[in-house]
C-alpha atoms as a PDB file:
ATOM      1  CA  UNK A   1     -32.017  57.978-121.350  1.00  0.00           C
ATOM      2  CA  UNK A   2     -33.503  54.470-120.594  1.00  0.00           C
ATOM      3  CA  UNK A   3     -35.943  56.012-117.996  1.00  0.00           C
ATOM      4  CA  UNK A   4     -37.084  58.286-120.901  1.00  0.00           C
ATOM      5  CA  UNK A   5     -37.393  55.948-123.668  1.00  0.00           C
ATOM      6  CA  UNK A   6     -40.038  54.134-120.967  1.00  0.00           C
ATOM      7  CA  UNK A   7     -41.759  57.048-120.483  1.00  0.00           C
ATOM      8  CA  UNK A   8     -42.256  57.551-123.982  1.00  0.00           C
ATOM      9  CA  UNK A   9     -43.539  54.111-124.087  1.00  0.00           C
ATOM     10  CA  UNK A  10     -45.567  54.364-121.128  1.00  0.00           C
ATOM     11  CA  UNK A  11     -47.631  57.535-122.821  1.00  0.00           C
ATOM     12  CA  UNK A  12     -47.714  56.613-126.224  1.00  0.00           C
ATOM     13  CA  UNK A  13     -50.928  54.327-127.860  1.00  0.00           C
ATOM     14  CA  UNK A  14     -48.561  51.120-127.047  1.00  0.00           C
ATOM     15  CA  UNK A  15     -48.366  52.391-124.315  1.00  0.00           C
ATOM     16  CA  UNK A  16     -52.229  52.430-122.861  1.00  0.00           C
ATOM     17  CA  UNK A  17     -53.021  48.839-125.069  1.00  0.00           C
ATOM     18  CA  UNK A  18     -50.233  47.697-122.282  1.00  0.00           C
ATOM     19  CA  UNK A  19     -52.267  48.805-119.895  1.00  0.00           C
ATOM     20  CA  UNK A  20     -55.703  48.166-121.061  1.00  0.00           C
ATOM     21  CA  UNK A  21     -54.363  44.383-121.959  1.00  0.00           C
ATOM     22  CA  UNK A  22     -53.121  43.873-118.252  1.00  0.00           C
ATOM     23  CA  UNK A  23     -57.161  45.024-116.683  1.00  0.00           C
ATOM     24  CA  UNK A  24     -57.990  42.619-119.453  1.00  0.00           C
ATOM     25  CA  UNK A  25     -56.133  40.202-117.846  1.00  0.00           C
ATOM     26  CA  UNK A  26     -57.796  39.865-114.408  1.00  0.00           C
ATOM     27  CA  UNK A  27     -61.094  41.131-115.357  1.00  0.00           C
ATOM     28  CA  UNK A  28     -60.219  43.920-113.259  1.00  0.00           C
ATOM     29  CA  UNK A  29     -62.694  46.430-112.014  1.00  0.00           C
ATOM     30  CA  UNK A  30     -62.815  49.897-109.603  1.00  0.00           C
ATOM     31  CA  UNK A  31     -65.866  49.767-106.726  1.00  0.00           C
ATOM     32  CA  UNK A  32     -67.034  53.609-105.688  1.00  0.00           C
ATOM     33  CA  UNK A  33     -64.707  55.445-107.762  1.00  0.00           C
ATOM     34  CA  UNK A  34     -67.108  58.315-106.724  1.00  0.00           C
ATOM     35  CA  UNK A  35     -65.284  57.975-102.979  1.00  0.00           C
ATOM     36  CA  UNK A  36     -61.936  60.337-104.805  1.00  0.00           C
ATOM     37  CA  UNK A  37     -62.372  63.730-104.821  1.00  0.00           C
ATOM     38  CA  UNK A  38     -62.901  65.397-108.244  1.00  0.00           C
ATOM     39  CA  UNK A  39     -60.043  67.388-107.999  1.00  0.00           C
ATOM     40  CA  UNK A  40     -57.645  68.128-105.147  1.00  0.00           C
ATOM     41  CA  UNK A  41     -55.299  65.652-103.854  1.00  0.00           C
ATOM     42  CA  UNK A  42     -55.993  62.372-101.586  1.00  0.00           C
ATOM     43  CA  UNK A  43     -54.108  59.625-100.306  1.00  0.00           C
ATOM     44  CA  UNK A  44     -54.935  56.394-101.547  1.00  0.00           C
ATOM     45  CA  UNK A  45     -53.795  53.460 -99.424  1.00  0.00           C
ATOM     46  CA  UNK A  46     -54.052  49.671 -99.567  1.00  0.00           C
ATOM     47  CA  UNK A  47     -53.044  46.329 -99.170  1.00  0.00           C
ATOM     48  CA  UNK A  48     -49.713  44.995-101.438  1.00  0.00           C
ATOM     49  CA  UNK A  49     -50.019  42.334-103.866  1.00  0.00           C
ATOM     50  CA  UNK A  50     -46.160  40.515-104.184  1.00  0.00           C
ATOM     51  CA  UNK A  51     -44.160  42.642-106.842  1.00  0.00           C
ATOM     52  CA  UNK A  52     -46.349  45.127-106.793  1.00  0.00           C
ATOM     53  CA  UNK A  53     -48.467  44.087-109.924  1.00  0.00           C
ATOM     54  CA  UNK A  54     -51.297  45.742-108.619  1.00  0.00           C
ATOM     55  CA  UNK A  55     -50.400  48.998-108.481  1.00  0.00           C
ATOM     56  CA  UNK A  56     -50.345  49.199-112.364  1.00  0.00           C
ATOM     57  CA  UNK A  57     -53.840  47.514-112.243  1.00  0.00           C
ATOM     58  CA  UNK A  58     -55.379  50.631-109.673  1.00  0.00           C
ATOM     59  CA  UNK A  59     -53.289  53.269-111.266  1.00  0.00           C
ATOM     60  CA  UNK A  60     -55.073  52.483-114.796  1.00  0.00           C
ATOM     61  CA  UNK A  61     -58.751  51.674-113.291  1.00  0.00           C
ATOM     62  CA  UNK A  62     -58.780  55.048-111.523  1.00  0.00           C
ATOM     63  CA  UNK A  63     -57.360  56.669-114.409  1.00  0.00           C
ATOM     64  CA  UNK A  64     -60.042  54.963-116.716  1.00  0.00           C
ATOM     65  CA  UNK A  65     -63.298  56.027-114.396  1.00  0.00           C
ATOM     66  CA  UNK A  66     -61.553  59.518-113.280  1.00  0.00           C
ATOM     67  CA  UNK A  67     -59.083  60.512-115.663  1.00  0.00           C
ATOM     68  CA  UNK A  68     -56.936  61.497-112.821  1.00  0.00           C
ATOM     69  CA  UNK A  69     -53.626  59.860-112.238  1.00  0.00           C
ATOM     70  CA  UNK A  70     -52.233  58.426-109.205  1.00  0.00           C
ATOM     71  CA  UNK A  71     -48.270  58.166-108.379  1.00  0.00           C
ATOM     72  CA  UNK A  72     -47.494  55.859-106.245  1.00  0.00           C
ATOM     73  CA  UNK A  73     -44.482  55.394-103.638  1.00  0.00           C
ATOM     74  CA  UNK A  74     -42.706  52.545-103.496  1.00  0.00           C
ATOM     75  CA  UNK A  75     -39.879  51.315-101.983  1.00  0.00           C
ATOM     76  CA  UNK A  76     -36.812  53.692-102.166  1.00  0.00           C
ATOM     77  CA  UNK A  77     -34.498  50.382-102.554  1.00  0.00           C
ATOM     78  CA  UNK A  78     -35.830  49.537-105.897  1.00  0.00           C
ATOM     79  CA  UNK A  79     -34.831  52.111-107.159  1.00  0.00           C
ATOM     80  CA  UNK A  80     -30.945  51.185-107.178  1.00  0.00           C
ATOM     81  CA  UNK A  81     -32.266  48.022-109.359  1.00  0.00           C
ATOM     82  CA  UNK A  82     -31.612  48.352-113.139  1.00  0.00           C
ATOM     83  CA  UNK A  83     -34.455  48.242-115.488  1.00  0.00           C
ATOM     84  CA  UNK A  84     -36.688  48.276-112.715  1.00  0.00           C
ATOM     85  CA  UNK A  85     -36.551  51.648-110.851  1.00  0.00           C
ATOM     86  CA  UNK A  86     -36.997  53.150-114.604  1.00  0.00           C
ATOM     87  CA  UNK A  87     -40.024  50.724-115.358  1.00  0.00           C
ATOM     88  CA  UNK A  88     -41.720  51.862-111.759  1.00  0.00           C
ATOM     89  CA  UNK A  89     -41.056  55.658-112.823  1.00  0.00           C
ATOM     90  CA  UNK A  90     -42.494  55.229-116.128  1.00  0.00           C
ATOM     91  CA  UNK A  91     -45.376  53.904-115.100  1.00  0.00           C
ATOM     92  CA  UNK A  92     -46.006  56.946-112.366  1.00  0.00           C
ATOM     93  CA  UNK A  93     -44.002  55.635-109.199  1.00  0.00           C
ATOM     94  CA  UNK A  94     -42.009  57.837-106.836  1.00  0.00           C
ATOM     95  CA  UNK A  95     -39.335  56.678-104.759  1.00  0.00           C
ATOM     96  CA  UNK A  96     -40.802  57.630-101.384  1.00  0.00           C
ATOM     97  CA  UNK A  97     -39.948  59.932-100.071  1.00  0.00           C
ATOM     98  CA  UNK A  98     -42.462  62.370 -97.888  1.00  0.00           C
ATOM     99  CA  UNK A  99     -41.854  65.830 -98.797  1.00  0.00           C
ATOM    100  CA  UNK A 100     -41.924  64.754-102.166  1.00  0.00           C
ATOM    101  CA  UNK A 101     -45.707  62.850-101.470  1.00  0.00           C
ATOM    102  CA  UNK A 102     -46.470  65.929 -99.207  1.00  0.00           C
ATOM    103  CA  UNK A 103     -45.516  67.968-102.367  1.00  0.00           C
ATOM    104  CA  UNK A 104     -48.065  66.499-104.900  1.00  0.00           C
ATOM    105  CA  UNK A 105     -50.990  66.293-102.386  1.00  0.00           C
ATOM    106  CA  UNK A 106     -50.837  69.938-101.926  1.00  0.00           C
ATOM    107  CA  UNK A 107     -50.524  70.696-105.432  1.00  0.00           C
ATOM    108  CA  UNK A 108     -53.734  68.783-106.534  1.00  0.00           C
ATOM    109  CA  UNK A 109     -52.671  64.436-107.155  1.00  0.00           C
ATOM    110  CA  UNK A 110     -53.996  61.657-105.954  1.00  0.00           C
ATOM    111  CA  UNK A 111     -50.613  59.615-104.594  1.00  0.00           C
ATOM    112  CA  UNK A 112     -50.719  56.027-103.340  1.00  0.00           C
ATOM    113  CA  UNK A 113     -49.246  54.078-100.943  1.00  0.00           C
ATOM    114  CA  UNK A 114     -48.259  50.864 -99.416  1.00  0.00           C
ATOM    115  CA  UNK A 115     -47.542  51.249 -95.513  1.00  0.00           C
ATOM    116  CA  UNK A 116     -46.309  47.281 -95.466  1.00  0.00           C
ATOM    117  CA  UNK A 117     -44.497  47.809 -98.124  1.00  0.00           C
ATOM    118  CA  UNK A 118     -42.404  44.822 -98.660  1.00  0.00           C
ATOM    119  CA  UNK A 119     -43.353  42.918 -95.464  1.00  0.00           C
ATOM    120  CA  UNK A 120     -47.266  43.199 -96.641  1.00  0.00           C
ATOM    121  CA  UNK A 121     -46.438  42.080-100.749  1.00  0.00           C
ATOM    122  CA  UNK A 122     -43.687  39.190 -99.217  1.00  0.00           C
ATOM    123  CA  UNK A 123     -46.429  36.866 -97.746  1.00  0.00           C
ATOM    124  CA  UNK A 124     -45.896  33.271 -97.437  1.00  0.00           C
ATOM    125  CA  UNK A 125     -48.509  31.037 -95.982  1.00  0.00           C
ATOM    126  CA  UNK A 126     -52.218  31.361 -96.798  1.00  0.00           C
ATOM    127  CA  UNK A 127     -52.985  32.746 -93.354  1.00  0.00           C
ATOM    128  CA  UNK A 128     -51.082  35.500 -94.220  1.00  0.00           C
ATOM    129  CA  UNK A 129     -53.197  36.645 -96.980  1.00  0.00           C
ATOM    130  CA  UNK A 130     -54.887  39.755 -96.707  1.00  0.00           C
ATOM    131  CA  UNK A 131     -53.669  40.097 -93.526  1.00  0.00           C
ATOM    132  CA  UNK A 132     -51.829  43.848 -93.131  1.00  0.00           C
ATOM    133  CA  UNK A 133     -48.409  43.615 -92.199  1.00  0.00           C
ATOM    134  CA  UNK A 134     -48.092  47.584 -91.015  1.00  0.00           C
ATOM    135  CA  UNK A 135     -47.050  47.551 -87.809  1.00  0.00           C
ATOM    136  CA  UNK A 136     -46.976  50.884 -86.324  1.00  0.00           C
ATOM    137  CA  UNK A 137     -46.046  52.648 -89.215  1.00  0.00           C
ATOM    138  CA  UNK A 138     -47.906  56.143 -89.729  1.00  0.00           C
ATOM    139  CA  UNK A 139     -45.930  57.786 -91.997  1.00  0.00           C
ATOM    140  CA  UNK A 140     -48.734  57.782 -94.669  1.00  0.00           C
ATOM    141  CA  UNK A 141     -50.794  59.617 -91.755  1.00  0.00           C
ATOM    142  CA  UNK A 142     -48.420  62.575 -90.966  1.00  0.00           C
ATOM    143  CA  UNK A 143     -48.198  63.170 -94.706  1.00  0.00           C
ATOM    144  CA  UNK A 144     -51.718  63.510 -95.552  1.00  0.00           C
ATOM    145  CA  UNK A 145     -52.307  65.525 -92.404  1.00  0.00           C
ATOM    146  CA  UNK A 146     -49.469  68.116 -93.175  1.00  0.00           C
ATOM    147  CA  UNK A 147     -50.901  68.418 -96.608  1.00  0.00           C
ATOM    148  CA  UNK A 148     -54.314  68.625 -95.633  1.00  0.00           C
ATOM    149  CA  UNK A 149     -56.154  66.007 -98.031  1.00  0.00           C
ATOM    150  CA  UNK A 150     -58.115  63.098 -96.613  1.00  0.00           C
ATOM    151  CA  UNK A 151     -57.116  58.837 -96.985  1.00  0.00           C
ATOM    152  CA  UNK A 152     -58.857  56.416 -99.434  1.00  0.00           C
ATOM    153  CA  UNK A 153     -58.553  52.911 -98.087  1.00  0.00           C
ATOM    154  CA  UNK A 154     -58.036  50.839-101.095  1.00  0.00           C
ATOM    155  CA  UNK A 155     -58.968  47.046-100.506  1.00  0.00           C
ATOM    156  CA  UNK A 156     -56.935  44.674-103.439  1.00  0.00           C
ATOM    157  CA  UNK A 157     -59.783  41.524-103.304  1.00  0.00           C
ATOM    158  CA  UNK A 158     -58.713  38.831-105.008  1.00  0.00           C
ATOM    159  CA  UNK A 159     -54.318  39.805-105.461  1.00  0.00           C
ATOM    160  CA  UNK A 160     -53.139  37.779-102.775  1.00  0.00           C
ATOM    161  CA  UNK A 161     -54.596  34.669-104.958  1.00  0.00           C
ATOM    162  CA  UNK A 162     -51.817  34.735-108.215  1.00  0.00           C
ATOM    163  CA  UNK A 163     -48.941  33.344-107.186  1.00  0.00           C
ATOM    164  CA  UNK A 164     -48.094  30.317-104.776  1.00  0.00           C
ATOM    165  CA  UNK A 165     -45.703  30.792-102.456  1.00  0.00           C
ATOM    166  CA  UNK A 166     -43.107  27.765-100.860  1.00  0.00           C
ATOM    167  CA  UNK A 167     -40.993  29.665 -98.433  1.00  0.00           C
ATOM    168  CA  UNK A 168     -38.434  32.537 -98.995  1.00  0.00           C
ATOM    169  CA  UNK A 169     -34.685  32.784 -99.588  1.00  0.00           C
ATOM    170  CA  UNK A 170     -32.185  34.224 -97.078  1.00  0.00           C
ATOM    171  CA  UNK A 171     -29.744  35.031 -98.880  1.00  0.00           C
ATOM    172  CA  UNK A 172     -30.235  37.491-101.612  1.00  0.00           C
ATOM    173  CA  UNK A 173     -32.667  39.937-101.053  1.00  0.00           C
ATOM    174  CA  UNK A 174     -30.450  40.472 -97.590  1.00  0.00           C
ATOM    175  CA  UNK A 175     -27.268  40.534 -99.438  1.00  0.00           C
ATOM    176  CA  UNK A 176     -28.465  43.378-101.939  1.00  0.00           C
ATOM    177  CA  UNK A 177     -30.386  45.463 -99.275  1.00  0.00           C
ATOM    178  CA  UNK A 178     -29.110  44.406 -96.018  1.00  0.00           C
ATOM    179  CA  UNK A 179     -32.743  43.576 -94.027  1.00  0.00           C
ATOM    180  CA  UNK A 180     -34.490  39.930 -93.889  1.00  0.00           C
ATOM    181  CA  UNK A 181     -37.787  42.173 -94.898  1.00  0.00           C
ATOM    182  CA  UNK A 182     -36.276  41.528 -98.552  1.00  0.00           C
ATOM    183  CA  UNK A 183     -36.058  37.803 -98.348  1.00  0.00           C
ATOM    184  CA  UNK A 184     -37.418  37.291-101.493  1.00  0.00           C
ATOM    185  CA  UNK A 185     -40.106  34.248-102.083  1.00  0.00           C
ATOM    186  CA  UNK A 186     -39.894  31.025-103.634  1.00  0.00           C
ATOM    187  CA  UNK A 187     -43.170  31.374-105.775  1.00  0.00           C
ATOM    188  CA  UNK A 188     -44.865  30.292-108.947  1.00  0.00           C
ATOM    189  CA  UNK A 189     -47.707  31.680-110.972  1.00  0.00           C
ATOM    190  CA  UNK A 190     -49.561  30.936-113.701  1.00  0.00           C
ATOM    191  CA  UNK A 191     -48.587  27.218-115.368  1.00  0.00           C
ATOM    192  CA  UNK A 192     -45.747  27.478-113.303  1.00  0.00           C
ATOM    193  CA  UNK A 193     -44.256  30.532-114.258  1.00  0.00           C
ATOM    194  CA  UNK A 194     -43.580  33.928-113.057  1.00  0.00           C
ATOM    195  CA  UNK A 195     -46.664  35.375-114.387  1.00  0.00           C
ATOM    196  CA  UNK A 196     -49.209  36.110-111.989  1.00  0.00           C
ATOM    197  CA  UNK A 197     -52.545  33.891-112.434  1.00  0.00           C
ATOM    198  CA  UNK A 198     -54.944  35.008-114.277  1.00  0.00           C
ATOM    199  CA  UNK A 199     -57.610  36.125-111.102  1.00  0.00           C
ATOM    200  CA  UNK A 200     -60.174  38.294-110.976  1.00  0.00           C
ATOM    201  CA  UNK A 201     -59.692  41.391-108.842  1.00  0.00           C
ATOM    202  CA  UNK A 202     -61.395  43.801-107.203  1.00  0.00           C
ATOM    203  CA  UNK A 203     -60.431  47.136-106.038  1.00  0.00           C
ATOM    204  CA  UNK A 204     -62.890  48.945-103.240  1.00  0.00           C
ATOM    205  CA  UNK A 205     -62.585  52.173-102.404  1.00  0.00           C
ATOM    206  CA  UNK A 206     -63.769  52.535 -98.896  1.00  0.00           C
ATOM    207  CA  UNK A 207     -65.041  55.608 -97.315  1.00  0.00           C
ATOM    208  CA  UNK A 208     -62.609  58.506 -96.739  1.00  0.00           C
ATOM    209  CA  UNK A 209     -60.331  58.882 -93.467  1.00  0.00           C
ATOM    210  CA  UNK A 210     -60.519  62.623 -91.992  1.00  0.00           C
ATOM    211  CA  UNK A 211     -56.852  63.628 -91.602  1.00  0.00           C
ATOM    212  CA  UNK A 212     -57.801  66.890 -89.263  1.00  0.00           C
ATOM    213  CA  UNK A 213     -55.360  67.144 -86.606  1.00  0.00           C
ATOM    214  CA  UNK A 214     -52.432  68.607 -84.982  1.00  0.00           C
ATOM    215  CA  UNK A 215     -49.874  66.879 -86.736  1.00  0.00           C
ATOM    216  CA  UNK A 216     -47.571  67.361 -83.559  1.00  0.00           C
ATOM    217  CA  UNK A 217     -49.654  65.108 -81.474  1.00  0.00           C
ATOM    218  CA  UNK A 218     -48.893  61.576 -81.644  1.00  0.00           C
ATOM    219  CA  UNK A 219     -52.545  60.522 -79.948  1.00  0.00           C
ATOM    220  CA  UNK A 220     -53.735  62.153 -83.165  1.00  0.00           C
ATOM    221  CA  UNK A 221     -51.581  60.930 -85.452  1.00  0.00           C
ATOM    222  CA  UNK A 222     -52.241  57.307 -83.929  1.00  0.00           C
ATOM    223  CA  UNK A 223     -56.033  57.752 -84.433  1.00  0.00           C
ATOM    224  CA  UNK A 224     -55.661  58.773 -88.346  1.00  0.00           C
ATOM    225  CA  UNK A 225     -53.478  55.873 -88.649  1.00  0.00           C
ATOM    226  CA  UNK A 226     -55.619  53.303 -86.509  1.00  0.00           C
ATOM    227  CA  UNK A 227     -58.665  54.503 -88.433  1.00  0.00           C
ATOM    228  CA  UNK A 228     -57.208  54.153 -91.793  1.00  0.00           C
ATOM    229  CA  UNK A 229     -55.886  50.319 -90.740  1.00  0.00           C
ATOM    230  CA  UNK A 230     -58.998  49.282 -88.904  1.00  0.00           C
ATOM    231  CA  UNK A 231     -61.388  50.157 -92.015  1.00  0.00           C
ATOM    232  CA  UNK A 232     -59.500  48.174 -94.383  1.00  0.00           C
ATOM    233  CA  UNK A 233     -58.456  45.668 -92.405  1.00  0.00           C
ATOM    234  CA  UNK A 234     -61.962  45.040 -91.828  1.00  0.00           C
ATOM    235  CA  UNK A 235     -62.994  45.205 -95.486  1.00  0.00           C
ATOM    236  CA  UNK A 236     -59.818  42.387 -96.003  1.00  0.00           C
ATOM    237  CA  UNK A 237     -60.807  40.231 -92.970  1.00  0.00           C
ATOM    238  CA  UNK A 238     -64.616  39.707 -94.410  1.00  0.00           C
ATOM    239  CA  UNK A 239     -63.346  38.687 -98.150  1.00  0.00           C
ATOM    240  CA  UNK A 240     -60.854  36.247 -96.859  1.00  0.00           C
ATOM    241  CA  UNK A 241     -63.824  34.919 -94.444  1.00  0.00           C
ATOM    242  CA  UNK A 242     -66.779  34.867 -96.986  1.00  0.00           C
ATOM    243  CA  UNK A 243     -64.164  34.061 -99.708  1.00  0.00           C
ATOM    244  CA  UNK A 244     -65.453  36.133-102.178  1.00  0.00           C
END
C-alpha cells in the first residue's frame, strides 16, 4: 500500500514539480544525450554520489532530453529499510538483481547502475573523490553482454562536492547489514544539515562500450569491464585535476 501511494505520487503533476524542483536545485544539466540509443535498451553506468541523490537527478535529465526512463539498481539491502526501499521503487529503482536488469535490457529500457555501489557513494577523504571504488566487479558487464545492448559511461561532475565528510561509524551500518562496506559517514551538507549543497552538476555521457563477446570467456568479460572503468575513470580523473 505505502509503495503504491509513492508511486502515485511519483507520477502525478506533484510528482514531476518534485523532480523538476530538485534539477532546479543544482543547476543540473545532461552532456550528449544523443550518446543513448533512441530506442532499445543500454546500460548506463557511473560514478555514486553518497545516498544516492544523484540517481534521481540522471533519471529525470535523461527523461527530460529523451523521454525514455531509466531504472536503476541499487543495493538489494535497502530494500529491507522502511520508507526507503518504497521511496527508491517509486522513483524507478530495482533491487538488483541480474536477470531482472538482463530482463528490461532485452525488452527495450535503459537501466542504470552503480558497480561501487556503497563503497564508491561512502567516500571519506577528498582524495577519494571521484575516485571509482569497483574493484573487480563485472557484473554490470556479463549483464549487458547476455542481453546484447551496449554501456553508457555516465560521469557525475560536480556530486562528490555536497556533503563534508568527518569519518564513518562502525557500528550501525554493520549491525543492520553485517559488512564494514555499510559504515555509514559522519557528514554534513548544506548549513550544516543533511541536505546536500546546493552544487552544480554535470552529467556526461561518454561514448558507448561494445559489449560483443562470448559471455563465457572471462578475458572478454574483463575487457568490457576494463573498458567501461578506464573511460570513465579517465573522464573523473581530468575534472578532479582541472577542477572544473
Amino acid at each position: 500500500m505505502v509503495a503504491t501511494r509513492i508511486q502515485a505520487f511519483d507520477e502525478s503533476r506533484w510528482g514531476d514539480l518534485t523532480r523538476a524542483a530538485i534539477v532546479r536545485y543544482f543547476s543540473a544539466e545532461l552532456r550528449d544525450a544523443a550518446r543513448l540509443p533512441r530506442d532499445g535498451g543500454a546500460l548506463l553506468v557511473g560514478n555514486h554520489a553518497m545516498w544516492g541523490y544523484d540517481g534521481v537527478v540522471l533519471g529525470t535529465l535523461v527523461r527530460d532530453a529523451t523521454r525514455r526512463y531509466v531504472r536503476f539498481l541499487g543495493d538489494r539491502n535497502l530494500w529491507r529499510m522502511p520508507v526507503v526501499g518504497p521511496t527508491l521503487t517509486a522513483f524507478g529503482a530495482l533491487a538488483g538483481e541480474p536477470g531482472a536488469a538482463e530482463r528490461l535490457l532485452r525488452e527495450g529500457y535503459l537501466v542504470g547502475v552503480y558497480p561501487g555501489g556503497v563503497r564508491d557513494a561512502f567516500k571519506v577523504t577528498p582524495g577519494e573523490r571521484y575516485v571509482l571504488k569497483w574493484g573487480q566487479r563485472a557484473g554490470f558487464a556479463k549483464v549487458a553482454m547476455r542481453a546484447g545492448v551496449p554501456i553508457v559511461p555516465v560521469a557525475g561532475l560536480g556530486i562528490d562536492e555536497a556533503y563534508t565528510v568527518l569519518g564513518r561509524e562502525r557500528w550501525i551500518g554493520r549491525r543492520l547489514f553485517g559488512s564494514e562496506s555499510y559504515d555509514i559517514p559522519v557528514w554534513w551538507g548544506a548549513y550544516g544539515s543533511p541536505l546536500p549543497r546546493r552544487v552544480k552538476l554535470t552529467f556526461e555521457l561518454l561514448d558507448p562500450i561494445d559489449t560483443r563477446g562470448d559471455v563465457g570467456d572471462p578475458a572478454a568479460v574483463e575487457a568490457v569491464r576494463h573498458a567501461t572503468e578506464a573511460a570513465l575513470s579517465a573522464r573523473l580523473t581530468q575534472f578532479r585535476i582541472a577542477g572544473r
